[in-house]
Protein backbone atom coordinates (compact mmCIF):
# COMPACT_ATOMS: atom_id res chain seq x y z
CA UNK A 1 0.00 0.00 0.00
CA UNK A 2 1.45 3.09 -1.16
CA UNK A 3 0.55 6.35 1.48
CA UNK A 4 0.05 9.63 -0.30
CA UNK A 5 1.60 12.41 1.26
CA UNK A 6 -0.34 15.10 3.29
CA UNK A 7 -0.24 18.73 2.39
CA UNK A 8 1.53 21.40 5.68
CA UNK A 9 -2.19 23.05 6.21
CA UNK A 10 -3.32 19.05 5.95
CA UNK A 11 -0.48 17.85 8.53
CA UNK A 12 -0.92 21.43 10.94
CA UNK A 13 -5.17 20.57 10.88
CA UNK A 14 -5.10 17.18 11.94
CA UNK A 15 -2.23 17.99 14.19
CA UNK A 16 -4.24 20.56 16.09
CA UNK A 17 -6.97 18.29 16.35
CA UNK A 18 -5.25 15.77 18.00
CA UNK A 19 -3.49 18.72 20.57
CA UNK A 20 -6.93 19.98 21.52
CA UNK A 21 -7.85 15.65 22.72
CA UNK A 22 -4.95 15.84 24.56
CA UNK A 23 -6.51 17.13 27.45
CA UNK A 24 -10.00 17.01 28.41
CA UNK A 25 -11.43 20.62 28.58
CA UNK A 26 -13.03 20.31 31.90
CA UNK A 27 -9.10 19.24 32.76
CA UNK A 28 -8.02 22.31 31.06
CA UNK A 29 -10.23 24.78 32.81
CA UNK A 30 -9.01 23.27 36.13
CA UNK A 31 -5.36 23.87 34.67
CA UNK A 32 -5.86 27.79 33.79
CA UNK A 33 -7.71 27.98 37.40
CA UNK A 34 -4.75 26.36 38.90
CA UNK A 35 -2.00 28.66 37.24
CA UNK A 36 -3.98 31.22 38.02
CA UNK A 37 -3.54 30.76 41.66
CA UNK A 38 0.11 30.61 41.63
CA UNK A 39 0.43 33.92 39.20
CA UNK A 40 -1.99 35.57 41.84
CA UNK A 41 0.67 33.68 44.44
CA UNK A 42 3.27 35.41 42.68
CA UNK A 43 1.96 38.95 42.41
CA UNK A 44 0.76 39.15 46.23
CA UNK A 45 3.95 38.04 47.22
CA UNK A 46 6.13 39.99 44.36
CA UNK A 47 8.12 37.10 43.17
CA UNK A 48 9.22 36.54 39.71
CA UNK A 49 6.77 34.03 38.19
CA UNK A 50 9.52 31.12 37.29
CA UNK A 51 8.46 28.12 39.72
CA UNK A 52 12.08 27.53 41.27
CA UNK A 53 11.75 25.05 44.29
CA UNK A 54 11.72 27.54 47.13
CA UNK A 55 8.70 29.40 45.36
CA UNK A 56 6.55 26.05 44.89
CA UNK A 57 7.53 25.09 47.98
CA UNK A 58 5.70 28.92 49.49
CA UNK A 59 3.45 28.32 47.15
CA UNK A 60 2.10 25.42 48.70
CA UNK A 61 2.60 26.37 52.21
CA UNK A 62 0.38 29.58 51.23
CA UNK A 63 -2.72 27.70 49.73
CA UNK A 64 -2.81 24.81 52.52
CA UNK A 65 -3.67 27.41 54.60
CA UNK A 66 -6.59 28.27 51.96
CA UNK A 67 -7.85 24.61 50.76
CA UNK A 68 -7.48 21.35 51.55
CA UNK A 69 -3.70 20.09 51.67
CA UNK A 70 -4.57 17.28 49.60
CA UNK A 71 -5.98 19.27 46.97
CA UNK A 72 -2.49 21.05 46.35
CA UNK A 73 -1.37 18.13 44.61
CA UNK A 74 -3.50 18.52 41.70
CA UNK A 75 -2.74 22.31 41.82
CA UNK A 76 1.03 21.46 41.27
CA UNK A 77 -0.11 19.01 38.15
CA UNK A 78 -1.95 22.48 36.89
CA UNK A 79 0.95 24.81 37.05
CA UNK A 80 3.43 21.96 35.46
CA UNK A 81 1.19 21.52 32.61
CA UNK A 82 0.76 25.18 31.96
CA UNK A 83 4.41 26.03 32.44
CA UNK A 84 6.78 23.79 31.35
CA UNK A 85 6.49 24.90 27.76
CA UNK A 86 8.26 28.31 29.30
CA UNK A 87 9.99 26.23 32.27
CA UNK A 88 11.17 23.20 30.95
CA UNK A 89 12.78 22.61 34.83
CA UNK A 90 9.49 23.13 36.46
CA UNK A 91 8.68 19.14 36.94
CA UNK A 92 12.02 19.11 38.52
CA UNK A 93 11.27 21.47 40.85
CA UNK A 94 7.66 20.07 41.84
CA UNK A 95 9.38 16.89 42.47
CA UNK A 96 11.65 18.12 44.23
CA UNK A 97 12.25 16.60 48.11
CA UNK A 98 11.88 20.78 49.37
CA UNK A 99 8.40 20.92 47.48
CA UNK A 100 7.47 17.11 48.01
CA UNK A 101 7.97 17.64 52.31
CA UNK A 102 6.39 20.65 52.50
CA UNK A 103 2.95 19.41 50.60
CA UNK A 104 3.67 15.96 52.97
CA UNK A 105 4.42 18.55 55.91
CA UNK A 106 1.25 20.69 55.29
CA UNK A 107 -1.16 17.33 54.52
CA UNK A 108 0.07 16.15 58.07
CA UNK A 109 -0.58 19.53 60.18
CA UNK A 110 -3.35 21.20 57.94
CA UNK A 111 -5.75 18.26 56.45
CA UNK A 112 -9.38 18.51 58.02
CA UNK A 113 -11.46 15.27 58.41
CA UNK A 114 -13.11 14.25 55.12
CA UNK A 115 -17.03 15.26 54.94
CA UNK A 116 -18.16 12.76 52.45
CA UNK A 117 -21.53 12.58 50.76
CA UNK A 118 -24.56 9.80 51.87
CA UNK A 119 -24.35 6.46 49.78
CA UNK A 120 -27.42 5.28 48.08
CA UNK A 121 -28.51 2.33 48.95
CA UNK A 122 -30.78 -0.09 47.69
CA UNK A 123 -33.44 0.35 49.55
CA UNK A 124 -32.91 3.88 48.31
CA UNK A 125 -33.53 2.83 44.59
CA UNK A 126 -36.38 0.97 45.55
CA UNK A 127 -38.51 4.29 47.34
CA UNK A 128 -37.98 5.87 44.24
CA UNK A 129 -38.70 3.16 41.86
CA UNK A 130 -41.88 2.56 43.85
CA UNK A 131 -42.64 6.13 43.61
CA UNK A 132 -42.48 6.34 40.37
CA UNK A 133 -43.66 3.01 38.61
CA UNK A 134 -47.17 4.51 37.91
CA UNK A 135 -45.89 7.58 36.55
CA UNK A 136 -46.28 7.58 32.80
CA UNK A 137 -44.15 11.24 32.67
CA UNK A 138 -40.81 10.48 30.08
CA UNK A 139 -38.68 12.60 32.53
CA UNK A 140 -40.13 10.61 35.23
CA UNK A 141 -38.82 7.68 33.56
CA UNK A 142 -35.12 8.61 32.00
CA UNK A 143 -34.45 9.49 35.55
CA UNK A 144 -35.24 6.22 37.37
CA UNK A 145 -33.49 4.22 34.87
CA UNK A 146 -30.64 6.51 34.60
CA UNK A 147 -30.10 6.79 38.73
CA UNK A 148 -30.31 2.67 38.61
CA UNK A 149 -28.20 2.32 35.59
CA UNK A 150 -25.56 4.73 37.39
CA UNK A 151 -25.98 2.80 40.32
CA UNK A 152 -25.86 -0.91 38.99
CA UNK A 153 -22.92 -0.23 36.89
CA UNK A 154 -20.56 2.14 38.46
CA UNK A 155 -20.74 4.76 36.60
CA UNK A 156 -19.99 8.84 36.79
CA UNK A 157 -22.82 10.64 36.92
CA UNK A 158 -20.68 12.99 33.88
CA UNK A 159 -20.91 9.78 32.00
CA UNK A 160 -25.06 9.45 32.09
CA UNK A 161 -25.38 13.17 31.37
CA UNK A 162 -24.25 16.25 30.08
CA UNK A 163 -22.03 18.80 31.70
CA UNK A 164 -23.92 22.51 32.86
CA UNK A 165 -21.21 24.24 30.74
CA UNK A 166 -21.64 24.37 27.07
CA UNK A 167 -17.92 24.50 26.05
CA UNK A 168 -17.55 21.19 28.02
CA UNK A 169 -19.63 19.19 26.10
CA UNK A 170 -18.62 17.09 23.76
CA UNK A 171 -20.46 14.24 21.74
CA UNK A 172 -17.42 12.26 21.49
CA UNK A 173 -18.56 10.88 25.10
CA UNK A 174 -22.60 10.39 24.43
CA UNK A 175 -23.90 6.98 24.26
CA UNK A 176 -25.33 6.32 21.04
CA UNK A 177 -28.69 4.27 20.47
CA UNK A 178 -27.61 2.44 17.96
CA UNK A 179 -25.14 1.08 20.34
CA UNK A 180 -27.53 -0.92 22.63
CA UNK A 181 -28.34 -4.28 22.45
CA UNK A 182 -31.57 -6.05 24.22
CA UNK A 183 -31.74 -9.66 25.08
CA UNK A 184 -34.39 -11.26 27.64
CA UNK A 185 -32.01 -11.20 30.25
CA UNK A 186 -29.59 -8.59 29.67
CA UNK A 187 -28.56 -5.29 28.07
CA UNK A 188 -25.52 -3.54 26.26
CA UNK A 189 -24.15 -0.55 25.15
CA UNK A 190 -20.82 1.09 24.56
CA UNK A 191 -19.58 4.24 26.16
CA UNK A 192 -17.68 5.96 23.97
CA UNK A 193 -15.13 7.59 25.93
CA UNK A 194 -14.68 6.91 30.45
CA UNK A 195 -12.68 9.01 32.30
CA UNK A 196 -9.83 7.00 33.14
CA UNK A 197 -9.06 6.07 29.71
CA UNK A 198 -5.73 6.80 28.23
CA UNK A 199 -6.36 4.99 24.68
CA UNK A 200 -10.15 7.08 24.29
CA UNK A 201 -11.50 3.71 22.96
CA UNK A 202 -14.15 3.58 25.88
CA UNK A 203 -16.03 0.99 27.16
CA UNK A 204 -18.84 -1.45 26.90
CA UNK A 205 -21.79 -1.05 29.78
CA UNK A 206 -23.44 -4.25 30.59
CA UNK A 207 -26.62 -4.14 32.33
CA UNK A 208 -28.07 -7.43 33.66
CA UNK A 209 -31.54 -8.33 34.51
CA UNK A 210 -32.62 -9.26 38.28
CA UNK A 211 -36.22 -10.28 37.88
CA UNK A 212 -36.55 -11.50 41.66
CA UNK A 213 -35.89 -7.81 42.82
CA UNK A 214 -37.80 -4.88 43.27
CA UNK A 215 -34.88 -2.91 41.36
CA UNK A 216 -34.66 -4.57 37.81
CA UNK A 217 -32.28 -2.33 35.99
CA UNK A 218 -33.17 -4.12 32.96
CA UNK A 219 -37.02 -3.87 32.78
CA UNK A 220 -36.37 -0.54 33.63
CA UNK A 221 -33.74 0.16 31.09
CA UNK A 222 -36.57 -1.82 28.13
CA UNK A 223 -39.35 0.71 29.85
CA UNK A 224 -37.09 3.95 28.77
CA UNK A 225 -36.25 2.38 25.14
CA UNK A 226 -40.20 1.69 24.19
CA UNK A 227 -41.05 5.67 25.36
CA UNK A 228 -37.62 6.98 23.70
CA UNK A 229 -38.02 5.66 20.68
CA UNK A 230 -41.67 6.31 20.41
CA UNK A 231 -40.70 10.04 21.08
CA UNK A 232 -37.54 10.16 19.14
CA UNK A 233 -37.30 7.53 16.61
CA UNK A 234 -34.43 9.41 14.62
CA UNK A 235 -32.38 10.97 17.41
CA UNK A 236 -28.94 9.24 17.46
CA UNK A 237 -28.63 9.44 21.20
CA UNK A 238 -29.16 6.96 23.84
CA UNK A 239 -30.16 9.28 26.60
CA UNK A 240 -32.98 12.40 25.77
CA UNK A 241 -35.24 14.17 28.35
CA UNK A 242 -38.54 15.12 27.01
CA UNK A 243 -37.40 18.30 25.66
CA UNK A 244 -35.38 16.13 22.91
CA UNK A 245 -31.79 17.53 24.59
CA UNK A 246 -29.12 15.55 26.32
CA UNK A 247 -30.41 15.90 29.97
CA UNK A 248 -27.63 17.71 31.83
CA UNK A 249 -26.15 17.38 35.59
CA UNK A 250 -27.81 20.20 36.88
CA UNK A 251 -31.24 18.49 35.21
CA UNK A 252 -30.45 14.97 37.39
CA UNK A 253 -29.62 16.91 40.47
CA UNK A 254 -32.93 18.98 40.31
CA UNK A 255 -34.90 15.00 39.81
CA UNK A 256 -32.73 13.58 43.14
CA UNK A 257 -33.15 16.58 45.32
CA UNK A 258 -37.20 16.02 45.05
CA UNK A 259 -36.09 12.22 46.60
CA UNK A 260 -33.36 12.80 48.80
CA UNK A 261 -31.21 15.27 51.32
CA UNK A 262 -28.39 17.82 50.40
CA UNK A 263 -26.07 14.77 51.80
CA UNK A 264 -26.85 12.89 48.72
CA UNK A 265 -25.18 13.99 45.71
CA UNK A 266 -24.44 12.07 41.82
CA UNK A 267 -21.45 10.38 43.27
CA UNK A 268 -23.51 8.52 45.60
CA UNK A 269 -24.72 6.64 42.94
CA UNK A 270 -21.23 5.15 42.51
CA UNK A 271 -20.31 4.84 46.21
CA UNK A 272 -23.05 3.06 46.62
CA UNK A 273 -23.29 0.83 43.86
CA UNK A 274 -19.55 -0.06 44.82
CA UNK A 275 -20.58 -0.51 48.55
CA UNK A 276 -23.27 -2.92 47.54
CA UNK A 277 -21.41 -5.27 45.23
CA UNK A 278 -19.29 -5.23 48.16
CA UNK A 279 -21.76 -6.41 50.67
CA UNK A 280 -23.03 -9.04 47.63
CA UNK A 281 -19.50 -10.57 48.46
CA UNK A 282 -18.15 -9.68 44.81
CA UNK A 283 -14.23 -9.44 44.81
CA UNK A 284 -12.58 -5.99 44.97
CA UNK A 285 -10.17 -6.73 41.53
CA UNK A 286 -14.05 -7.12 39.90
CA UNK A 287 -15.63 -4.25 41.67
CA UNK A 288 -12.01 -1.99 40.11
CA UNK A 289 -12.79 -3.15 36.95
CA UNK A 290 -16.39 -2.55 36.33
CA UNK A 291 -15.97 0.90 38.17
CA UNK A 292 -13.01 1.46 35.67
CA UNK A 293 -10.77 2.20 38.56
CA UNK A 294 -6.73 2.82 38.10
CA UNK A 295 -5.14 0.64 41.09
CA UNK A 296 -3.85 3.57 42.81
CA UNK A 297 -7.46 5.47 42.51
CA UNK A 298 -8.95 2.36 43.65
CA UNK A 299 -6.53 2.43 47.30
CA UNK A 300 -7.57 5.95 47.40
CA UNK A 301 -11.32 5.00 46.99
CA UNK A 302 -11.78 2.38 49.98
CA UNK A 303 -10.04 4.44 52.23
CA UNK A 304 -11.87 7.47 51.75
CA UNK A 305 -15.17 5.42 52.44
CA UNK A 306 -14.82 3.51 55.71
CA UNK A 307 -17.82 1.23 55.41
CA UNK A 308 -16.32 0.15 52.17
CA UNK A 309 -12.85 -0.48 53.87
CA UNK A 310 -15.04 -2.31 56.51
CA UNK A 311 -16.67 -4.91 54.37
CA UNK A 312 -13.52 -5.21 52.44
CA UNK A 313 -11.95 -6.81 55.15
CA UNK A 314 -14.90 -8.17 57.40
CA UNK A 315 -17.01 -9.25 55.02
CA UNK A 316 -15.92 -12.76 53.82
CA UNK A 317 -16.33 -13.23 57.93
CA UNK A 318 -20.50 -12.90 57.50
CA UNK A 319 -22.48 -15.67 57.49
């Protein structure tokens, strides 16, 4: 096969396309908050803007005092992306041991106790599937299956709807219909991009039936199909509100807050899901991979829920 060569406006457009998926633009917004910070660090404190080791290592003494300690770390990641284009030494410098113990120094003195949101539970996804199994509302019905589906396979709530902010949403990461597959006791469809993918080749969602339970993600899934695609026969996308848009975050939030507390938030939908495979007596290798957990995220995951941390290593004790 003989490859015909690409023109320089060719080679620069696809080239710039493939620097703009580099990084996420929620994760580049966080970035240009980030090196924000340290150039309003820099100003307050009149120091020349290069990020030698003494002024990260200020730097993060400074904002400890202003956030959470362990938030500083992805701070640091911020300003390295961001600079080292104009400081090519700047990852030296964050790793340095000055910079490394002070962030350890400041986690250890200045870190506040962890206020983390409610889990859903079961028993949680039954009040509202109760609630709303006469309701014949479409809105009514993408959000029950969506909170169960979120629930039952460990997924971000960013990955079952849209992001408030325009300029963060992208269709390269909506579920397409066309996608899904129905059998009698199951249900399939891929998710285009997840966020802990490096490759951006996604993954496939499997949804399983439980007919013996009052929660059956799967009739509930076929339910939403039948009134979808009566509604929108020739939409591409999986997921539509009744307005024939993507429903957004702020959209699911407004739905849950008629159900539950302040203390119950999208994540909970994961926690919990994670807590009750967990309880199930599923393996924690199988709960990492259907939450599409990195091995270090994972570590960080059970020990920032303490009931989960529990059952990990009581539970194989229960009867």
């Amino acid at each position: 096969m003989i490859w015909e060569a690409w023109t320089l406006e060719c080679l620069q457009f696809e080239c710039s396309l493939a620097l703009g998926c580099a990084i996420e633009s929620t994760t580049a917004a966080a970035y240009d908050s980030h090196l924000n910070s340290y150039l309003n660090f820099c100003r307050l404190h009149h120091r020349p803007v290069e990020p030698t080791e003494d002024t990260l290592s200020f730097f993060v003494v400074w904002l400890s005092h202003h956030i959470e300690p362990c938030s500083v770390d992805s701070y640091l990641s911020g300003i390295v992306n961001r600079l080292k284009t104009h400081f090519p030494h700047v990852r030296q410098a964050r790793q340095s041991l000055l910079v490394t113990w002070t962030l350890k120094g400041c986690k250890c003195c200045l870190s506040k106790p962890v206020r983390r949101k409610q889990l859903l539970t079961l028993e949680d996804l039954a009040l509202v599937v109760d609630t709303l199994a006469s309701s014949s509302s479409y809105d009514d019905i993408l959000f029950v299956t969506l909170l169960v589906t979120g629930f039952k396979t460990l997924q971000r709530l960013a990955e079952l709807c849209w992001p408030n902010t325009k300029k963060h949403q992208s269709y390269r990461k909506v579920p397409l219909r066309h996608s899904l597959t129905l059998t009698s006791t199951s249900a399939s469809y891929t998710l285009p991009h997840h966020k802990s993918s490096t490759l951006g080749v996604g993954c496939e969602i499997l949804v399983l039936g439980e007919p013996d339970t009052r929660v059956d993600p799967l009739r509930l899934l076929e339910r939403y199909v039948a009134a979808r695609d009566n509604l929108f026969p020739h939409h591409p996308q999986l997921w539509l509100a009744a307005s024939g848009t993507i429903p957004t975050c702020a959209w699911f939030m407004c739905y849950l807050c008629r159900f539950f507390p302040p203390s119950i938030s999208g994540h909970s939908m994961r926690a919990g899901g994670a807590t009750a495979l967990t309880v199930a007596g599923v393996v924690p290798a199988l709960i990492q991979a259907v939450g599409c957990w990195s091995s270090d995220e994972f570590q960080k995951y059970i020990h920032k829920h303490p009931f989960l941390h529990h059952l990990l290593i009581h539970g194989s004790q229960n009867p």
